[in-house]
Structure formats: structure tokens, C-alpha cells
Protein backbone atom coordinates (compact mmCIF):
# COMPACT_ATOMS: atom_id res chain seq x y z
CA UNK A 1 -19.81 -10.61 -0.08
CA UNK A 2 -17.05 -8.17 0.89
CA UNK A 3 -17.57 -5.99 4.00
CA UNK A 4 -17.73 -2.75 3.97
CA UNK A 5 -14.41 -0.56 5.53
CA UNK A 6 -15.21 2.85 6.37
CA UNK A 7 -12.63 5.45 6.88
CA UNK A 8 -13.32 7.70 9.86
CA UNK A 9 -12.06 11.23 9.79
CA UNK A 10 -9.73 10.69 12.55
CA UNK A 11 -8.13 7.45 10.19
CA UNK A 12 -7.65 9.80 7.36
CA UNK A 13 -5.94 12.48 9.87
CA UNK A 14 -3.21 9.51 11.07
CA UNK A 15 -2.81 8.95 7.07
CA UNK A 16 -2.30 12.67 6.69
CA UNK A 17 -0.29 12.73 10.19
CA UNK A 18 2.57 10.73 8.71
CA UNK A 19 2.21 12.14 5.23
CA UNK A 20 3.56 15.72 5.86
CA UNK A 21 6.05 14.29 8.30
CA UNK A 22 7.73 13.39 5.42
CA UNK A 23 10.03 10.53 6.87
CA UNK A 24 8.43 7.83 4.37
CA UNK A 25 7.24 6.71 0.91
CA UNK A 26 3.45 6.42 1.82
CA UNK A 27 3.30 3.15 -0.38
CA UNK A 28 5.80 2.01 2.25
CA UNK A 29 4.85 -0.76 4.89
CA UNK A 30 6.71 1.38 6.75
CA UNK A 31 4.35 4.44 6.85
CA UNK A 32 1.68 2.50 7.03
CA UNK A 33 3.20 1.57 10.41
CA UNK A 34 3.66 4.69 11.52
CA UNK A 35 -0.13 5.65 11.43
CA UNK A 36 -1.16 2.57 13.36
CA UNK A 37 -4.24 1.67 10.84
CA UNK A 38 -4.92 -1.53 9.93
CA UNK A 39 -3.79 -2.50 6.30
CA UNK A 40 -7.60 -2.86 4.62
CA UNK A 41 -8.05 0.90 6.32
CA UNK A 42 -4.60 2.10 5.00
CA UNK A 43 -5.14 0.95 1.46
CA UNK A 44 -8.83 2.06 1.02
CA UNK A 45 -7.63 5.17 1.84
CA UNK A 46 -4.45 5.43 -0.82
CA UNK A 47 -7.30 4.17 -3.44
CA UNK A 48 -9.64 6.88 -2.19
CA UNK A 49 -7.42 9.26 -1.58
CA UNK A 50 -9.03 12.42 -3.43
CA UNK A 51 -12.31 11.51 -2.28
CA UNK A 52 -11.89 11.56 1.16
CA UNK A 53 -9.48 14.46 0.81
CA UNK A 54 -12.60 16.85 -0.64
CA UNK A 55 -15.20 14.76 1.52
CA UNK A 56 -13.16 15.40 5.12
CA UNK A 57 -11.81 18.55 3.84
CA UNK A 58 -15.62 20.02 2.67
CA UNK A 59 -16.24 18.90 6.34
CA UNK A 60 -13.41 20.83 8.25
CA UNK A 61 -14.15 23.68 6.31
CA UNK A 62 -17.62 24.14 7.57
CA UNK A 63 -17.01 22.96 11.28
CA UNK A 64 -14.30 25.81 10.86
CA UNK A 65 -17.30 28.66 9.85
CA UNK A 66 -19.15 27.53 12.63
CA UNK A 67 -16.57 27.84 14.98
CA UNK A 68 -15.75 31.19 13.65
CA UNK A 69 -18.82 33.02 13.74
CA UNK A 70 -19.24 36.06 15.44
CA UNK A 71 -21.87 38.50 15.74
């Protein structure tokens, strides 16, 4: 049985990190250096890449409401 990887928030901000610094092809082993994940992290999160963009996204979105709310 194949274990389970989960992508933390912070993960998926390294990924995004390195993406709009713009130095590398993100299929490169190269960028996948640069954001210090592990490979099986790196890859679940090019395959799940729209997912976790709306899921994390969703997420900043409300801690950003809360964190904005005045009287």
C-alpha cells in the first residue's frame, strides 16, 4: 500500500517561493532544489497543482478577513 504524502501549506509556499522567482523551469531538478522539498512532496504538488492552489488559496483568503476585521 502506498503512503500517504501530504502537502503542508508552508510546502506549497516554497513551491510557489521559487515559482515567481522566475530563475527556473519548475519541471527542472533544478527548482525543485531550490525549494528544499523532498522529490515525492515536489511532484505531488506539480500533479495537484490547481487543487492545492484553490484549497491553500480558499484558506489565505479567510485567515486574511479575519485578520482584517474591524468594528
Amino acid at each position: 500500500m502506498a503512503k500517504a504524502i501530504k502537502v503542508s501549506r508552508d510546502d506549497f509556499e516554497s513551491y510557489l517561493d521559487v515559482q515567481s522567482y522566475g530563475a527556473w523551469n519548475m519541471l527542472s531538478s533544478e527548482a525543485r532544489a531550490a525549494t528544499g522539498l523532498e522529490e515525492e512532496i515536489y511532484s505531488k504538488i506539480i500533479k495537484n497543482y490547481s487543487g492545492l492552489s484553490k484549497k491553500y488559496n480558499d484558506e489565505k483568503e479567510k485567515d486574511q478577513w479575519v485578520l482584517t476585521f474591524t468594528d
